[in-house]
N, C-alpha and C. Protein backbone atom coordinates (compact mmCIF):
# COMPACT_ATOMS: atom_id res chain seq x y z
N UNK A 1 0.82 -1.19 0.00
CA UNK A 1 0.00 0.00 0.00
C UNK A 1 0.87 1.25 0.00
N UNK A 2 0.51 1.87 -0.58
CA UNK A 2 1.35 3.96 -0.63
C UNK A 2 1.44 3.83 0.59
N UNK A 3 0.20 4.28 1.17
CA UNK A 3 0.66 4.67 2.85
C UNK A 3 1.53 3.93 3.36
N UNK A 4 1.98 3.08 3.46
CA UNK A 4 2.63 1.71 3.99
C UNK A 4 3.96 2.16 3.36
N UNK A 5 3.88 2.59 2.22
CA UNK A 5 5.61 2.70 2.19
C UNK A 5 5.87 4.24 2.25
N UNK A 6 5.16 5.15 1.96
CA UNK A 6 5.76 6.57 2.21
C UNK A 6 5.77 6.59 4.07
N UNK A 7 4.90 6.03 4.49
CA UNK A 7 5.56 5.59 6.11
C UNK A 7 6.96 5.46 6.31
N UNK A 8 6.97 4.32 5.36
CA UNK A 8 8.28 3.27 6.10
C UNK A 8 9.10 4.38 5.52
N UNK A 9 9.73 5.06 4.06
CA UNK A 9 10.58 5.65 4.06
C UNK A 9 10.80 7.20 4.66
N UNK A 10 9.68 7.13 5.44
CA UNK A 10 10.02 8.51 6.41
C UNK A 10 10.21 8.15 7.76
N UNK A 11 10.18 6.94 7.61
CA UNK A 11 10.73 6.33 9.39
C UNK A 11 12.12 6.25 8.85
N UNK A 12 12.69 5.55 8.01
CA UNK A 12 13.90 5.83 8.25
C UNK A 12 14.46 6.85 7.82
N UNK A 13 14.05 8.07 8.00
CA UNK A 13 14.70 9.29 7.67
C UNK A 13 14.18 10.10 9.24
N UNK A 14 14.21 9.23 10.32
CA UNK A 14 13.78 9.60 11.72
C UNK A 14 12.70 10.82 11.88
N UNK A 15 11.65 10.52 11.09
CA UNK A 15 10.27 11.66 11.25
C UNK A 15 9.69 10.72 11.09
N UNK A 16 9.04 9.87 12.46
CA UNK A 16 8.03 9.08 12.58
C UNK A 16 6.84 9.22 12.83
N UNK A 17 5.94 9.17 11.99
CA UNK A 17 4.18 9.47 12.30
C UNK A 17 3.67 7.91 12.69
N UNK A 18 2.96 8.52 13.64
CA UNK A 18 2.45 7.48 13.96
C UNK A 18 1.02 7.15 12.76
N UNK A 19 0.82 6.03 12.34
CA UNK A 19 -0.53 5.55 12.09
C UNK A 19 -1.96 5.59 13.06
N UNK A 20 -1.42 5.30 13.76
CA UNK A 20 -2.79 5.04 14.97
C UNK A 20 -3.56 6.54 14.50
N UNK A 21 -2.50 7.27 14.52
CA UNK A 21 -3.02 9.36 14.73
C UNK A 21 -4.00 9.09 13.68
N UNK A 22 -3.83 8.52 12.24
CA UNK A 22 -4.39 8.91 11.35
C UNK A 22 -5.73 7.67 11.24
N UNK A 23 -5.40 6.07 11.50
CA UNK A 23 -6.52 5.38 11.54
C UNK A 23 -7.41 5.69 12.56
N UNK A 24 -7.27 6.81 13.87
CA UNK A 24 -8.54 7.13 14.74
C UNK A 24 -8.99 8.48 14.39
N UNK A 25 -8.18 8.91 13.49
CA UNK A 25 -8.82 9.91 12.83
C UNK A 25 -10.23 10.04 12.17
N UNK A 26 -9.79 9.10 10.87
CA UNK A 26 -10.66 8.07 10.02
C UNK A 26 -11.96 7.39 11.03
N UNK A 27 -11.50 6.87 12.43
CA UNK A 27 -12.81 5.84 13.09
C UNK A 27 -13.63 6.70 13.59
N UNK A 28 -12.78 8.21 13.61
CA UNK A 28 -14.32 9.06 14.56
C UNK A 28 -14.48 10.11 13.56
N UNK A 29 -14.55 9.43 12.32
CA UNK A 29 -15.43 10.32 11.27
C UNK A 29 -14.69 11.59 11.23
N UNK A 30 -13.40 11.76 10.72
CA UNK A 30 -12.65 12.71 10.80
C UNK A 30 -12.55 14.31 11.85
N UNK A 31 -13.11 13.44 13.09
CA UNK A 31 -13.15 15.02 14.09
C UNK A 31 -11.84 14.59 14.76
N UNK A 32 -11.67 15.85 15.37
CA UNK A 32 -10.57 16.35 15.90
C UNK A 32 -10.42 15.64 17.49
N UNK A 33 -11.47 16.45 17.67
CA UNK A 33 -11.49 16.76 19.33
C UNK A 33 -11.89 15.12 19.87
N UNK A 34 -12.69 14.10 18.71
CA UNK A 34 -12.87 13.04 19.60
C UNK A 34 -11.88 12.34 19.33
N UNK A 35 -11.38 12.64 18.30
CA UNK A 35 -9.38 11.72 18.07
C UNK A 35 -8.88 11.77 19.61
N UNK A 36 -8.53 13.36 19.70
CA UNK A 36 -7.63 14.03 20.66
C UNK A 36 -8.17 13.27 22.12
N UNK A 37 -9.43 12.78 22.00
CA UNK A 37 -9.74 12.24 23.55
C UNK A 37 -9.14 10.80 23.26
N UNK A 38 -9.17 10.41 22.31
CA UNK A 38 -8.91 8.92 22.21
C UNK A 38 -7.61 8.46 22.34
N UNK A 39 -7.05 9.22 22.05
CA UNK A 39 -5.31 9.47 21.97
C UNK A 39 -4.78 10.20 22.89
N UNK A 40 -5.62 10.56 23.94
CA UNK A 40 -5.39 11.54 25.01
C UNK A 40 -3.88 12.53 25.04
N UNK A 41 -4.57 12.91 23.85
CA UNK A 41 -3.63 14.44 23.49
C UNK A 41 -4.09 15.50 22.96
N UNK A 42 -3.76 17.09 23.25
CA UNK A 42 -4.27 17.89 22.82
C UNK A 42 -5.21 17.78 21.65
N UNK A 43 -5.99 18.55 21.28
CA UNK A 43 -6.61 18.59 20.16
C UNK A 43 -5.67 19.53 19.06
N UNK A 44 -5.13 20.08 19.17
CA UNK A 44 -4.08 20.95 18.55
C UNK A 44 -2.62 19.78 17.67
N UNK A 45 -2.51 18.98 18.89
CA UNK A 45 -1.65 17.94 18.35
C UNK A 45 -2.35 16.93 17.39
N UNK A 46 -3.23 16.39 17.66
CA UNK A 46 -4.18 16.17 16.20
C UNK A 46 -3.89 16.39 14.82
N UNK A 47 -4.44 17.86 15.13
CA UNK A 47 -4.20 18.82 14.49
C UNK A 47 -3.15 18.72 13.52
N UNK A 48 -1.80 19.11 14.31
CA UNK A 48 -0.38 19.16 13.77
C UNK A 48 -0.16 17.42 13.03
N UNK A 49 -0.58 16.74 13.95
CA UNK A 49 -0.06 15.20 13.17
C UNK A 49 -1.17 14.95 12.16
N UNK A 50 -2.10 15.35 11.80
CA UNK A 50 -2.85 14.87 10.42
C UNK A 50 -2.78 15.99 9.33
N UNK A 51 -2.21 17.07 9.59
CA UNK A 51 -1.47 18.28 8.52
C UNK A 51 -0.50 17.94 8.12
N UNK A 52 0.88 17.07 8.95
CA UNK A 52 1.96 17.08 8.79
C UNK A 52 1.90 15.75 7.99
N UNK A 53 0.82 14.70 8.23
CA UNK A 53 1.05 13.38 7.58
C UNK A 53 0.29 13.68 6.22
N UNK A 54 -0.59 14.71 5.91
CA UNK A 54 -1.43 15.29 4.87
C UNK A 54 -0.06 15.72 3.81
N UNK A 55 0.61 16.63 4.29
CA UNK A 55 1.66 16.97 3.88
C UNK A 55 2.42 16.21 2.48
N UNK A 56 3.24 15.19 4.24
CA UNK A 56 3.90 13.99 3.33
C UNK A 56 3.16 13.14 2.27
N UNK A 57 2.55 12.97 2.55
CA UNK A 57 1.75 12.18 1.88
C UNK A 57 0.97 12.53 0.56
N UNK A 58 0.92 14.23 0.43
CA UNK A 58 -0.07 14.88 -0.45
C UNK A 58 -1.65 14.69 -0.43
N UNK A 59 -1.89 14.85 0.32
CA UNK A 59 -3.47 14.37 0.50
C UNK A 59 -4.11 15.68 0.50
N UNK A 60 -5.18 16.21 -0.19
CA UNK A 60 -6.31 17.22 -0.22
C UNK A 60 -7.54 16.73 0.36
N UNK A 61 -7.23 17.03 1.62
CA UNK A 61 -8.56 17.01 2.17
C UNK A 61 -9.85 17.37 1.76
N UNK A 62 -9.82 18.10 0.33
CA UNK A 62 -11.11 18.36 0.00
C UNK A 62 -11.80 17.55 -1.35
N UNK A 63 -10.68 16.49 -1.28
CA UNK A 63 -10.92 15.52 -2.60
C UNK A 63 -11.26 14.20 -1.78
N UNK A 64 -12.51 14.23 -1.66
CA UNK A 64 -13.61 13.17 -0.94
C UNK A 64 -12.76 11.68 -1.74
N UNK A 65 -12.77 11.80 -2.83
CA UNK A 65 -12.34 10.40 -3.50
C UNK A 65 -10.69 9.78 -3.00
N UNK A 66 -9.98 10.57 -2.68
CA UNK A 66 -9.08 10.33 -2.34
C UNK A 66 -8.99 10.42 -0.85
N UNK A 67 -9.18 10.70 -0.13
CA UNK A 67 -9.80 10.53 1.15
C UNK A 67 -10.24 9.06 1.60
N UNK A 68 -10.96 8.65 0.74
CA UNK A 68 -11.92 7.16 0.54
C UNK A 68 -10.46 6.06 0.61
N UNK A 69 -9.69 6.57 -0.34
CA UNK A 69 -8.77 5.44 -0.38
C UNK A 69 -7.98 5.63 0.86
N UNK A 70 -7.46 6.71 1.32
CA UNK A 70 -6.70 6.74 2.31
C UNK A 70 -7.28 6.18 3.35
N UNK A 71 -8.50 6.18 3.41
CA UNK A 71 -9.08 5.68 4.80
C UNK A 71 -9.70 4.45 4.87
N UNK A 72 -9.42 3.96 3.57
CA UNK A 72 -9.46 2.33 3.14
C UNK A 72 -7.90 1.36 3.55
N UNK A 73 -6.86 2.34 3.09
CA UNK A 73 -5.95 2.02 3.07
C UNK A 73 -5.29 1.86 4.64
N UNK A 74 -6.08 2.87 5.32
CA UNK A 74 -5.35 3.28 6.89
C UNK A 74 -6.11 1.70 8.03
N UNK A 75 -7.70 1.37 6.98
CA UNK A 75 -8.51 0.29 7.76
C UNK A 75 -7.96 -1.16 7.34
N UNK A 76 -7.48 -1.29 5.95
CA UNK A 76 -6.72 -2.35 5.68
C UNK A 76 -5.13 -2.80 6.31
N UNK A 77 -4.49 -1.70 6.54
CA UNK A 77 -3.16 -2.19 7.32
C UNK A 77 -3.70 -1.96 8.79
N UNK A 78 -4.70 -1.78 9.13
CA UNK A 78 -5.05 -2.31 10.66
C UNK A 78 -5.56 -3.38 11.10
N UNK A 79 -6.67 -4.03 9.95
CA UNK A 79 -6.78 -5.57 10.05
C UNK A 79 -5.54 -6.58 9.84
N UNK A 80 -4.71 -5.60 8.81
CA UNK A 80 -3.10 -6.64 8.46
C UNK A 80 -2.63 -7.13 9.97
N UNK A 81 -2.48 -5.42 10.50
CA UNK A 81 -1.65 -5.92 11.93
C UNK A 81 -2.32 -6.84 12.73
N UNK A 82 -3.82 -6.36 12.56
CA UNK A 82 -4.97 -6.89 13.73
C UNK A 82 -4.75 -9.11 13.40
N UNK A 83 -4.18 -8.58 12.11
CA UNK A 83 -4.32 -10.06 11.11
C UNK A 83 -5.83 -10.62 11.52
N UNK A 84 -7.01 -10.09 11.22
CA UNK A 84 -8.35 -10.13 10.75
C UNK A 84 -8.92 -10.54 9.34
N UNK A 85 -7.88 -10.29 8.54
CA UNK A 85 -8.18 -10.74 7.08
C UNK A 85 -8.90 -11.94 7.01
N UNK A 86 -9.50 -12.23 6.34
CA UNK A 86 -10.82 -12.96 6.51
C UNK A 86 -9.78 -14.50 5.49
């Protein structure tokens, strides 16, 4: 998957995003503030980690279709890890 490797080659260039930030992003319907409780961190830090992974990644938040995949892509390497694959 993209996400899966523009990850991995920005981990080893020591700027590590976490995934979790961005798959509980995605589970509470892209709000902020109920991420930030879930992750019990500012809402501001949120914030900063789904701009900064938007960034890398090139993602336009206002292109619904691409959005879809990212948040397909963020639910599929969580069943990988979860190893749920049917």
């Amino acid at each position: 998957l993209f996400l899966y490797q523009k990850t991995f080659i920005y981990q080893g260039m020591n700027c590590i995003f976490e995934l979790s930030s961005f798959s509980t992003f995605f589970k509470n319907n892209r709000n902020y503030k109920q991420t930030a409780e879930d992750l019990f961190v500012h809402p501001k830090t949120v914030h900063y980690r789904i701009n900064k992974l938007a960034d890398i990644l090139a993602l336009d938040f206002s292109n619904s279709v691409e959005l879809v995949n990212y948040e397909l892509a963020t639910y599929f390497l969580h069943m990988k890890k979860e190893n749920t694959f049917i």
